[in-house]
N, C-alpha and C. Protein backbone atom coordinates (compact mmCIF):
# COMPACT_ATOMS: atom_id res chain seq x y z
N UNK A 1 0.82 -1.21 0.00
CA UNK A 1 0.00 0.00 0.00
C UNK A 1 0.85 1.26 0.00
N UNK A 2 1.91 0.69 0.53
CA UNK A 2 2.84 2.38 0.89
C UNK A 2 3.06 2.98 -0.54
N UNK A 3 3.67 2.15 -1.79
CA UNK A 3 3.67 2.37 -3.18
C UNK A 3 2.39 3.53 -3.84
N UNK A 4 0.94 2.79 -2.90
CA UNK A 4 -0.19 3.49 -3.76
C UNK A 4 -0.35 5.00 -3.05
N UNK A 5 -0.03 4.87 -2.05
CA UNK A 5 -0.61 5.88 -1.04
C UNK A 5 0.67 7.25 -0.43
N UNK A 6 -0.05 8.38 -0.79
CA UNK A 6 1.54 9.73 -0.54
C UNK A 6 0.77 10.14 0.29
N UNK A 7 1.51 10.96 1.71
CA UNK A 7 1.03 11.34 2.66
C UNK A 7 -0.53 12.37 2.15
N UNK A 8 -0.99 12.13 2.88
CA UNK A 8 -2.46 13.22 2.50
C UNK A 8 -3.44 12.63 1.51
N UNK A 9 -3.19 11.18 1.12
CA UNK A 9 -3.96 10.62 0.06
C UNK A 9 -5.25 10.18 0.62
N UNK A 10 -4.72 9.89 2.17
CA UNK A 10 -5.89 8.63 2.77
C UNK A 10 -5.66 9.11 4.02
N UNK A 11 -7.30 9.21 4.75
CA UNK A 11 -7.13 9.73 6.14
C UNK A 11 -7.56 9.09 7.42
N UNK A 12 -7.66 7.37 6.88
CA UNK A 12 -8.85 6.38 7.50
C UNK A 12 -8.07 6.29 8.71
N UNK A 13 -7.82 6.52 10.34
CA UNK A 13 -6.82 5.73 10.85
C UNK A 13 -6.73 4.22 10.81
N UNK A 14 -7.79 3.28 10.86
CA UNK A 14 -7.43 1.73 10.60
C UNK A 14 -7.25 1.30 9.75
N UNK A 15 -7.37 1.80 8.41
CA UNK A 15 -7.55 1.19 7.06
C UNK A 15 -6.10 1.10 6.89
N UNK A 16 -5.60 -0.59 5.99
CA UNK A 16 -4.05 -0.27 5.55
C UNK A 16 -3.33 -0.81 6.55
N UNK A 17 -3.89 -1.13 7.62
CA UNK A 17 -2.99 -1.66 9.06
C UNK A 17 -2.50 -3.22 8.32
N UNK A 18 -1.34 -3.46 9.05
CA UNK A 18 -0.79 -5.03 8.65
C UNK A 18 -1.76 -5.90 9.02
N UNK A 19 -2.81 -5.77 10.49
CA UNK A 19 -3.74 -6.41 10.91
C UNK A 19 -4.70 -6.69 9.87
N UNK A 20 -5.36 -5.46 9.24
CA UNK A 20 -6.61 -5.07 8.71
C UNK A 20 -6.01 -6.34 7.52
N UNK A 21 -5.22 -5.91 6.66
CA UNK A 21 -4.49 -6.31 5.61
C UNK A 21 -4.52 -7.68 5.65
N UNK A 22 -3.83 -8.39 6.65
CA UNK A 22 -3.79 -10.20 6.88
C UNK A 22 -5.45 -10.64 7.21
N UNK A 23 -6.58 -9.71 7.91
CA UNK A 23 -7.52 -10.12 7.92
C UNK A 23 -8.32 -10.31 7.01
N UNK A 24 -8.50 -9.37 5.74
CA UNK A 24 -8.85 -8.93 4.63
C UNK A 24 -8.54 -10.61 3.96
N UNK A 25 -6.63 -10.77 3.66
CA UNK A 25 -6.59 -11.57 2.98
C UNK A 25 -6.80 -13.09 3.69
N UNK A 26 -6.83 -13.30 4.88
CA UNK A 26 -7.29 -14.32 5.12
C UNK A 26 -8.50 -14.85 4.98
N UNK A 27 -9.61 -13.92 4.90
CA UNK A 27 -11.20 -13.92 4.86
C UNK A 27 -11.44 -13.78 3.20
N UNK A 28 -10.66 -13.53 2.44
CA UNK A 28 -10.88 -13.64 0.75
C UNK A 28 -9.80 -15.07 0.45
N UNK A 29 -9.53 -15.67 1.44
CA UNK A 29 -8.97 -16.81 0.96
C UNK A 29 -9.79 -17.85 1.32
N UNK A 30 -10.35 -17.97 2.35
CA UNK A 30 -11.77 -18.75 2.96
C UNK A 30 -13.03 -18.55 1.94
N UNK A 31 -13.09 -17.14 1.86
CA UNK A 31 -13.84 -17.90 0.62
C UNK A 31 -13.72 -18.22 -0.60
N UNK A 32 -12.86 -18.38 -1.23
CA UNK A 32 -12.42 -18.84 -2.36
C UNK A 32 -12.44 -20.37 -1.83
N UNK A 33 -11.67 -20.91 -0.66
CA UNK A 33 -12.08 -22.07 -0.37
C UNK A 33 -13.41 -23.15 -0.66
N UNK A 34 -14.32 -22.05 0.25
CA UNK A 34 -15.31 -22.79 0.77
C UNK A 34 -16.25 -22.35 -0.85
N UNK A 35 -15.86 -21.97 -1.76
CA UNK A 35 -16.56 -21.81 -2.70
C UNK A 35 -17.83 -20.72 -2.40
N UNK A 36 -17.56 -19.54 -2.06
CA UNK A 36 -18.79 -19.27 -1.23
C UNK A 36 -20.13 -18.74 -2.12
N UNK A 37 -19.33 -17.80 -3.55
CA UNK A 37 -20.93 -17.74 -4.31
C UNK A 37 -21.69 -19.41 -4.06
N UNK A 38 -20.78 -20.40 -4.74
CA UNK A 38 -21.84 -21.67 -5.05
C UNK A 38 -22.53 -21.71 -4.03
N UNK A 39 -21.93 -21.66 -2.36
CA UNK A 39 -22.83 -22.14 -1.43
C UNK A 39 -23.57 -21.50 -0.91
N UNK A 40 -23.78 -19.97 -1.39
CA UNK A 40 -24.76 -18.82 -1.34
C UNK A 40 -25.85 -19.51 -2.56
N UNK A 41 -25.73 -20.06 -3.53
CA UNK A 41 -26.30 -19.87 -4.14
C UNK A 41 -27.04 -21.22 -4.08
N UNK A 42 -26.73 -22.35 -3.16
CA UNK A 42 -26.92 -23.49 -2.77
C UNK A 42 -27.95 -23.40 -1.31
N UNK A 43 -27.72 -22.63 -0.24
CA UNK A 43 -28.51 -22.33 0.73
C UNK A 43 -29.69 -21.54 0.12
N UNK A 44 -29.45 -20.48 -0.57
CA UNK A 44 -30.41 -19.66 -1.05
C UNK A 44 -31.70 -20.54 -1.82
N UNK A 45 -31.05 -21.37 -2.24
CA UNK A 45 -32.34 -22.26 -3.42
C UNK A 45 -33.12 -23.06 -2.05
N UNK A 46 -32.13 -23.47 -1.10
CA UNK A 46 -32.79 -24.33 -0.35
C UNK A 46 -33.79 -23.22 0.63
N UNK A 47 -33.27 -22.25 1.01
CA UNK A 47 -34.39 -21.45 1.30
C UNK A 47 -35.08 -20.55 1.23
N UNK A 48 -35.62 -20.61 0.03
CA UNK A 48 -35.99 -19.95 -1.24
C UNK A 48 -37.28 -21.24 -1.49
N UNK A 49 -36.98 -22.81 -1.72
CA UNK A 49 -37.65 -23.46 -1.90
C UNK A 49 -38.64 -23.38 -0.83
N UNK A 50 -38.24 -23.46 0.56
CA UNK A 50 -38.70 -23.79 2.09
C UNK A 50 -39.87 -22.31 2.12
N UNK A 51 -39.91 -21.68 2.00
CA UNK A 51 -40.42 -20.31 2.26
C UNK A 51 -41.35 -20.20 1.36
N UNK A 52 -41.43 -20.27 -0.36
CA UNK A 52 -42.46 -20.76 -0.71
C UNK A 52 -43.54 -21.61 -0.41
N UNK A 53 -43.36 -22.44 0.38
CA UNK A 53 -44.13 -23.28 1.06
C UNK A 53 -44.82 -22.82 2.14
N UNK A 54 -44.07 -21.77 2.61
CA UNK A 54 -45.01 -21.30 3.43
C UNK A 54 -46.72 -20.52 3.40
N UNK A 55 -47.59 -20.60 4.18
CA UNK A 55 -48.99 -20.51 3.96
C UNK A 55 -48.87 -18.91 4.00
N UNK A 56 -48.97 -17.80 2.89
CA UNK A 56 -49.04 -16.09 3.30
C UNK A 56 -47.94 -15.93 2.40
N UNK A 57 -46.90 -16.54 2.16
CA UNK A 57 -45.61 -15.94 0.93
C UNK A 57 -46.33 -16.26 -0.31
N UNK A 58 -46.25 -15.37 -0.89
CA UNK A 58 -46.89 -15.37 -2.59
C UNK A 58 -45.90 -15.45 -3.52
N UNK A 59 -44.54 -14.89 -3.42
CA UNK A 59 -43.43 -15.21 -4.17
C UNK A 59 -42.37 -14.69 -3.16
N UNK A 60 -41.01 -15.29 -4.09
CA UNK A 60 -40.04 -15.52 -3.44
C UNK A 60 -38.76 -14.81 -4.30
N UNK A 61 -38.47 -13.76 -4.15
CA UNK A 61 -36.85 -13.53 -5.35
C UNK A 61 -35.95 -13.39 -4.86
N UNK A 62 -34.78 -13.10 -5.90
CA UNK A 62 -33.48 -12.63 -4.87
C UNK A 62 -32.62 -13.42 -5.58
N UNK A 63 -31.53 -13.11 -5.19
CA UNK A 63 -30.36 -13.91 -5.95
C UNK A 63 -29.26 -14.50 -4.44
N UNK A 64 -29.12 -16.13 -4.06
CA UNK A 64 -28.43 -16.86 -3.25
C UNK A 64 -28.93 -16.59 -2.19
N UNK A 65 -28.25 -15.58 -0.96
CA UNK A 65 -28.98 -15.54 0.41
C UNK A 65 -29.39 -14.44 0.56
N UNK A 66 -29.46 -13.42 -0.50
CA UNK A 66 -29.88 -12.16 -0.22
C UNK A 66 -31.92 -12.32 -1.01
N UNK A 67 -32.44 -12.23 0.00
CA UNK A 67 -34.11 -13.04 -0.74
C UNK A 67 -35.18 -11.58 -0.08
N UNK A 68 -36.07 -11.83 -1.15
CA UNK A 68 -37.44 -11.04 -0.52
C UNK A 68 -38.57 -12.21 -0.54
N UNK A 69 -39.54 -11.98 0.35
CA UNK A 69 -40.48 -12.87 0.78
C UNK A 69 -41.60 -11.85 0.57
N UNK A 70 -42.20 -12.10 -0.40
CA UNK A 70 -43.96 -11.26 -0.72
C UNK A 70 -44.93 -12.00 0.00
N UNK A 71 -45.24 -10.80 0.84
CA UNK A 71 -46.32 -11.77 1.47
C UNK A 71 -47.75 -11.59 0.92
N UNK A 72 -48.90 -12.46 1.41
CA UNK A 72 -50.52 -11.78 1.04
C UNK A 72 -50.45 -10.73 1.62
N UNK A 73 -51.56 -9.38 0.56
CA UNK A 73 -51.68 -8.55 0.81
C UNK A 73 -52.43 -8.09 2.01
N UNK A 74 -52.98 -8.97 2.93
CA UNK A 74 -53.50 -8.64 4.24
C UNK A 74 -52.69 -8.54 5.19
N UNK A 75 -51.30 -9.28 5.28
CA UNK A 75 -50.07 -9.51 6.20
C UNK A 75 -49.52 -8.09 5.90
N UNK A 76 -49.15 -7.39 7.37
CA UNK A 76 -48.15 -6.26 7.43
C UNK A 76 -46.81 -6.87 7.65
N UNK A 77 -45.87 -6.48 6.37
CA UNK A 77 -44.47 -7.00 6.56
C UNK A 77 -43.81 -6.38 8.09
N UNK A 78 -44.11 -5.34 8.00
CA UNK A 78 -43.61 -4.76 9.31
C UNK A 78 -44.11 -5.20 10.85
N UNK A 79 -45.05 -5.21 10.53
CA UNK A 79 -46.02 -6.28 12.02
C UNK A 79 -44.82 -7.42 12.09
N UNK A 80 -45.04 -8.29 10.97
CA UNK A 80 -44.43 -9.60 10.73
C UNK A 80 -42.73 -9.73 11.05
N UNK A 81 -42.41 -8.55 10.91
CA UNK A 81 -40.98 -8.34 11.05
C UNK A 81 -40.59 -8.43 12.54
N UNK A 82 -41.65 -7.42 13.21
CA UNK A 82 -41.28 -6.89 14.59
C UNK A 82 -41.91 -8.55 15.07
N UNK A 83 -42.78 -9.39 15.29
CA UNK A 83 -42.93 -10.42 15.66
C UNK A 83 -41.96 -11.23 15.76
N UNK A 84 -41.35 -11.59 14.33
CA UNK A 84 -40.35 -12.09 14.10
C UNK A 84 -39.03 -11.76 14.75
N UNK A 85 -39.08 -11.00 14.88
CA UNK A 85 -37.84 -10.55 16.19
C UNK A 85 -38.18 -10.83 17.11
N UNK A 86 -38.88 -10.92 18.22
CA UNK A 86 -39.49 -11.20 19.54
C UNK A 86 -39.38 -12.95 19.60
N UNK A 87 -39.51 -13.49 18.25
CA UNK A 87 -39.01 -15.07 18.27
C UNK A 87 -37.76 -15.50 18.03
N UNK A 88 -36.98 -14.25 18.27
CA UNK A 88 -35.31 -14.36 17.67
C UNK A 88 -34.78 -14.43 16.48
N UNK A 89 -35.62 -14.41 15.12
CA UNK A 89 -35.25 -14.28 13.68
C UNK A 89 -35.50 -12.54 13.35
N UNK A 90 -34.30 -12.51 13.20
CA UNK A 90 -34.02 -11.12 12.18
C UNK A 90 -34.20 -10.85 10.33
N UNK A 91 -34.95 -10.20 10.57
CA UNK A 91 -35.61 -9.86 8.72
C UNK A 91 -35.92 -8.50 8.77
N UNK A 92 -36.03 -8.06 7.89
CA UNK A 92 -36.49 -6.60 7.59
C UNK A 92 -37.76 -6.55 7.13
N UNK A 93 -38.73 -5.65 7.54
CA UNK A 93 -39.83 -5.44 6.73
C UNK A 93 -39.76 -4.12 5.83
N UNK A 94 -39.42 -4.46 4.43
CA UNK A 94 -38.72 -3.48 3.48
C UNK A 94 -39.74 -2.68 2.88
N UNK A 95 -40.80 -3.33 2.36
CA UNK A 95 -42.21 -2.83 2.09
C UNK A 95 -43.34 -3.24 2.68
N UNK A 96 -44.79 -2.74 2.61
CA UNK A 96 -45.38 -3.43 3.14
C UNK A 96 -46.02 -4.34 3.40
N UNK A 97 -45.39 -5.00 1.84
CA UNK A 97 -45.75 -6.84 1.83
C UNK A 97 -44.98 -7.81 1.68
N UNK A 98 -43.31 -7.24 2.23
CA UNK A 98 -42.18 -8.05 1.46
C UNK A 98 -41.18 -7.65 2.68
N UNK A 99 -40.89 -9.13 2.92
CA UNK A 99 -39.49 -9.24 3.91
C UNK A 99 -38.15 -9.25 3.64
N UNK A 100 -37.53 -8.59 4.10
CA UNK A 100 -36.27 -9.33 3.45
C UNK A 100 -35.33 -10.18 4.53
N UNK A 101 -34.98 -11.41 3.87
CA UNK A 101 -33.97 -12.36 4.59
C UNK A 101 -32.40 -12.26 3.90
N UNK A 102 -31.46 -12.22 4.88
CA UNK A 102 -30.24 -11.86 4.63
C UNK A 102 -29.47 -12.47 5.26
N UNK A 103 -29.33 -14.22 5.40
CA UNK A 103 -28.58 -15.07 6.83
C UNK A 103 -26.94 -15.33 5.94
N UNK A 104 -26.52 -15.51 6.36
CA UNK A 104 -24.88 -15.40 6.60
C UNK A 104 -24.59 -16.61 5.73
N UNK A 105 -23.70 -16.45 4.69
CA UNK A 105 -23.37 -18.02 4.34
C UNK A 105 -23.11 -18.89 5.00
N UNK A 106 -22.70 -18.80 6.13
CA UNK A 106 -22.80 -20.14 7.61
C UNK A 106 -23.29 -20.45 8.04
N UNK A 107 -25.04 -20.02 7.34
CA UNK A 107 -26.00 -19.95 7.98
C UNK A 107 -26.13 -22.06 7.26
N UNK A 108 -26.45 -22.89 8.41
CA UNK A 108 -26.86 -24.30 7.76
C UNK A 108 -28.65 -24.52 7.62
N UNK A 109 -28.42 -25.91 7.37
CA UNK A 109 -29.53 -26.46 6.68
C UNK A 109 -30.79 -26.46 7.78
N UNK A 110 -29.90 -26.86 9.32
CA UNK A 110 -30.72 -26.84 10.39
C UNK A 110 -31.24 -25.50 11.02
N UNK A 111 -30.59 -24.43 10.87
CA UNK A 111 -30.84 -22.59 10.87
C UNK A 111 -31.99 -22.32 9.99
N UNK A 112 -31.82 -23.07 8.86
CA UNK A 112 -32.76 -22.63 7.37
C UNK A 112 -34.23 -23.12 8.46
N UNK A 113 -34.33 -24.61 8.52
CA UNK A 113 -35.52 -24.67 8.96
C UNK A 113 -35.84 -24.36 10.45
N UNK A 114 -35.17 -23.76 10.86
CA UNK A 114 -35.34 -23.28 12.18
C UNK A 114 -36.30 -21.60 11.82
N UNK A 115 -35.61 -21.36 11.09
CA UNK A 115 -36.22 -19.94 10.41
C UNK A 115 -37.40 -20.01 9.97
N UNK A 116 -37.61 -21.32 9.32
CA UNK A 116 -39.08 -21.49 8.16
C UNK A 116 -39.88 -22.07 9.26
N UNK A 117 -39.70 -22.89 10.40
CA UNK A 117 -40.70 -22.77 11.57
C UNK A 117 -41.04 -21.59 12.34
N UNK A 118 -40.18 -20.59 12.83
CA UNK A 118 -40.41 -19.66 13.43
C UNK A 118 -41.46 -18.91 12.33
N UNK A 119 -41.23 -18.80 11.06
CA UNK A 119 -42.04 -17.99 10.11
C UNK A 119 -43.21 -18.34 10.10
N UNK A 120 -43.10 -19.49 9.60
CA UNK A 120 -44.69 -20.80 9.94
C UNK A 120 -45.59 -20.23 10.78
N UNK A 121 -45.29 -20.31 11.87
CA UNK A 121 -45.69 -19.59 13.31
C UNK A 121 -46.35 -18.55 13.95
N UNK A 122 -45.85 -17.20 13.06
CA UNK A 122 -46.08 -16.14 13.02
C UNK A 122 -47.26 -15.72 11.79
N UNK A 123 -46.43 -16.18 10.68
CA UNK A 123 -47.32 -15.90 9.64
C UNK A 123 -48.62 -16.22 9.22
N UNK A 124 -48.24 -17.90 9.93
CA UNK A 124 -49.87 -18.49 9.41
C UNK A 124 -50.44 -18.46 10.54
């Protein structure tokens, strides 16, 4: 970095640290590992499939783990949201018929349906 950067270029104090730097590249080497688009894009189908199923979601989009959940137009996403927190799942209510889910690529198979019961629950 010292090459790219002349005094007065950059004013971040942490940014550029040897720390920041080995963390950066250790966490872009993990995922290159773990393949992580595929397995974003492998959880996402799986719950993407699961959530359709649910009784009140009308469609489902999004690309891997970043998803919106349309709900029937009688369901307040935002009601549904704040519920949904009080059962320990975090979602956004983005509009007022559409959730959004955003779980972590570490998120597993047993999290997925832990999520699609808590939703179950609330929704229907």
């Amino acid at each position: 970095l010292a090459a790219v950067f002349k005094p007065g270029d950059h004013g971040s104090t942490f940014s550029g640290t040897a720390i920041a730097t080995a963390a950066a590249r250790a966490t872009i080497q993990l995922m290159i590992d773990m393949d992580a688009p595929q397995v974003a894009m492998q959880r996402g189908k799986e719950l993407s499939e699961k959530l359709r199923a649910v009784n009140g979601v009308v469609e489902v989009r999004g690309k891997g783990l970043l998803l919106a959940a349309e709900l029937k137009p009688e369901l307040d996403a935002k009601k549904i949201a704040s519920q949904l927190l009080d059962q320990g799942l975090i979602v956004n209510g983005v509009t007022s018929h559409a959730l959004r889910l955003a779980p972590p690529l570490t998120v597993s198979s047993a999290e997925i349906d832990e999520a699609i019961s808590i939703i179950k629950q609330v929704v229907q």
